[in-house]
C-alpha atoms as a PDB file:
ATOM      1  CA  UNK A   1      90.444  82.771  72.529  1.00  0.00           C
ATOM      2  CA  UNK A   2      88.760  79.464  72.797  1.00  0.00           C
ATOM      3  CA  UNK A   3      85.768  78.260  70.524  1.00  0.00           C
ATOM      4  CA  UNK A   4      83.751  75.329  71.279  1.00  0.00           C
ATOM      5  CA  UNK A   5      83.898  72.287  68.934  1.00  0.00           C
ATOM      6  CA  UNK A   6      82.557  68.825  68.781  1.00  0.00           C
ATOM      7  CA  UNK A   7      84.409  65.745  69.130  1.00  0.00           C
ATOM      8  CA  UNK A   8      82.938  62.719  66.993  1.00  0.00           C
ATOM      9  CA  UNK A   9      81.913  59.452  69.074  1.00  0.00           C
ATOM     10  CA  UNK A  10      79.506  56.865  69.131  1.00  0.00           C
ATOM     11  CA  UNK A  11      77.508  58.098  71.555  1.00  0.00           C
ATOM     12  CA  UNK A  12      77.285  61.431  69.776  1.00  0.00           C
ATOM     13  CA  UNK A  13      79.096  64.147  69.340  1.00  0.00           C
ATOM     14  CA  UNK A  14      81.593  65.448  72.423  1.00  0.00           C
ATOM     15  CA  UNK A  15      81.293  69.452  73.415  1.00  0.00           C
ATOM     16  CA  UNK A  16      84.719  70.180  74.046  1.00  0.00           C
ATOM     17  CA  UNK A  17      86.784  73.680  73.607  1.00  0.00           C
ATOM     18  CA  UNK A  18      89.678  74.342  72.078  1.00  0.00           C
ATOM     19  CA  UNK A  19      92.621  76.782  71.760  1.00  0.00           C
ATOM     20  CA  UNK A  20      95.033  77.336  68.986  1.00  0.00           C
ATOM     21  CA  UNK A  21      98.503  78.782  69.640  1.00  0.00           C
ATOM     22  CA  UNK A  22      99.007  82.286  67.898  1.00  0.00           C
ATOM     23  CA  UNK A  23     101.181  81.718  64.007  1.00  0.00           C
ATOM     24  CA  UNK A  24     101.322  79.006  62.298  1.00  0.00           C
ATOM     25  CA  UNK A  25     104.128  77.093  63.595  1.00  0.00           C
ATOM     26  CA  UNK A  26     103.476  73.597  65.021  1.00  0.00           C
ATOM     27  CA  UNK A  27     102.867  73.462  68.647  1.00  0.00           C
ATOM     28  CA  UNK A  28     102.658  71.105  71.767  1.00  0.00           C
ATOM     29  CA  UNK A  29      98.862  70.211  72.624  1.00  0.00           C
ATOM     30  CA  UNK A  30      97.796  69.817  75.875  1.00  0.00           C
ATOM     31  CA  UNK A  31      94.440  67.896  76.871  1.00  0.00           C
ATOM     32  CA  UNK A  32      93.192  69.777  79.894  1.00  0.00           C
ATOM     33  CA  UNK A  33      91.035  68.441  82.476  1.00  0.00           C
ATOM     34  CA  UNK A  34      87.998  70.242  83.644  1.00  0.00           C
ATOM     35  CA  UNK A  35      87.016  70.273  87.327  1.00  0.00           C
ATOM     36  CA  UNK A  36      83.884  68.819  88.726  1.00  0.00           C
ATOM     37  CA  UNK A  37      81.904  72.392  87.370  1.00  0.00           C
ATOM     38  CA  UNK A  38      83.136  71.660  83.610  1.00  0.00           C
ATOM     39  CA  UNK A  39      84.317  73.659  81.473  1.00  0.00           C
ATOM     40  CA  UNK A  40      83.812  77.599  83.425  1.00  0.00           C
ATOM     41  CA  UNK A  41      84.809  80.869  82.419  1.00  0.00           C
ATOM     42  CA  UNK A  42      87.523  80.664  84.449  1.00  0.00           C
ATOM     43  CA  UNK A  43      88.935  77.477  82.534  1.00  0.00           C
ATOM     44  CA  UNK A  44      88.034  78.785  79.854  1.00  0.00           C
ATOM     45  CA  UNK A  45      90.381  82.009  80.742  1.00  0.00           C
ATOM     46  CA  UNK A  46      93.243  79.566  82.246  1.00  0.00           C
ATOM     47  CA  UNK A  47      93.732  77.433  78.648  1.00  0.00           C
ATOM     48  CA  UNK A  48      94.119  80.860  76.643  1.00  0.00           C
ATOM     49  CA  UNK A  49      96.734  81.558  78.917  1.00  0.00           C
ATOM     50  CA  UNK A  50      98.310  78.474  78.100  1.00  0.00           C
ATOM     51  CA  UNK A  51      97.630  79.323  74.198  1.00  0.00           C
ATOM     52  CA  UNK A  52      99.227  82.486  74.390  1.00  0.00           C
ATOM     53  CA  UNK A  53     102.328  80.290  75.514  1.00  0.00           C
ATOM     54  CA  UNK A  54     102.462  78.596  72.488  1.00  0.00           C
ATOM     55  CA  UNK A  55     100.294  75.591  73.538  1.00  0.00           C
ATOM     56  CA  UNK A  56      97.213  74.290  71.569  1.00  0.00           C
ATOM     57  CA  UNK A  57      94.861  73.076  74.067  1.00  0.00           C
ATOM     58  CA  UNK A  58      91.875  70.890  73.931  1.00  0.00           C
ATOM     59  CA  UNK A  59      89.205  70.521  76.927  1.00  0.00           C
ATOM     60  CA  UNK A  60      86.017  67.894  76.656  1.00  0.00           C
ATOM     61  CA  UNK A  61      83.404  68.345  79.022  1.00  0.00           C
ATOM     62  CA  UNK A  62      83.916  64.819  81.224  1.00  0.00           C
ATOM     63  CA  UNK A  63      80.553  65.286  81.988  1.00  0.00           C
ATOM     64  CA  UNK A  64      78.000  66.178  78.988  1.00  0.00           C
ATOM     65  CA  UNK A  65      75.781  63.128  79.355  1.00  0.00           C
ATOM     66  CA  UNK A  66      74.333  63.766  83.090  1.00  0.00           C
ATOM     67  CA  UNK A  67      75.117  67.887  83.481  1.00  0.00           C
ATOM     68  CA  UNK A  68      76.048  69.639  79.971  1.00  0.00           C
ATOM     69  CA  UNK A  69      77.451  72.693  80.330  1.00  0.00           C
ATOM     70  CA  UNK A  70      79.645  74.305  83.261  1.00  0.00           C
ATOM     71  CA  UNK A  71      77.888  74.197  86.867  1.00  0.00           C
ATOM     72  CA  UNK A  72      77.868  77.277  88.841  1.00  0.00           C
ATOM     73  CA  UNK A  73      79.398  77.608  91.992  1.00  0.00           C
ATOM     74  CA  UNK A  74      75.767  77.842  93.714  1.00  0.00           C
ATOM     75  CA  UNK A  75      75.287  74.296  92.495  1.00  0.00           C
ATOM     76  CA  UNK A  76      77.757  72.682  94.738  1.00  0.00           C
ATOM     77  CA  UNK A  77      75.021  69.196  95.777  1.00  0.00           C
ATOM     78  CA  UNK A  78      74.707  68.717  91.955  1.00  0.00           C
ATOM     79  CA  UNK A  79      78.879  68.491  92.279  1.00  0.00           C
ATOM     80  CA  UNK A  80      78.829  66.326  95.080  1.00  0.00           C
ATOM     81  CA  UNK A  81      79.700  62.431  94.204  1.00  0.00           C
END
């Protein structure tokens, strides 16, 4: 299950999630890109997947200046470049 963390910078701190792979073995980490609606349930759902392979995965939210947080789908002209 993911958690959300924060990611140090200079502009303040990242929100990002992240997944750790089940034991305590070392693992490949994978940096996974959010869509345009950020970090979702969905996404959220799809990188546990991937931790339950054995992955650790990590996913900043590209967009936490303008929009923090995931858009929902009925927000589709805030997505729009």
């Amino acid at each position: 299950m993911s958690r959300t963390i924060d990611i140090p910078s200079a502009a303040g701190p990242i929100p990002a999630e992240l997944t750790a792979a089940p034991g305590t073995a070392p693992s490949p980490l994978l940096l996974a890109v959010p869509s345009v609606y950020g970090v979702t349930d969905g996404f959220k759902q799809t990188i546990d997947r991937y931790a339950a392979r054995g992955f650790h995965v990590i996913a900043a939210d590209p967009f936490w200046r303008t929009h923090p947080g995931a858009l929902a789908n009925d927000r589709r002209t805030e997505a729009r470049a």
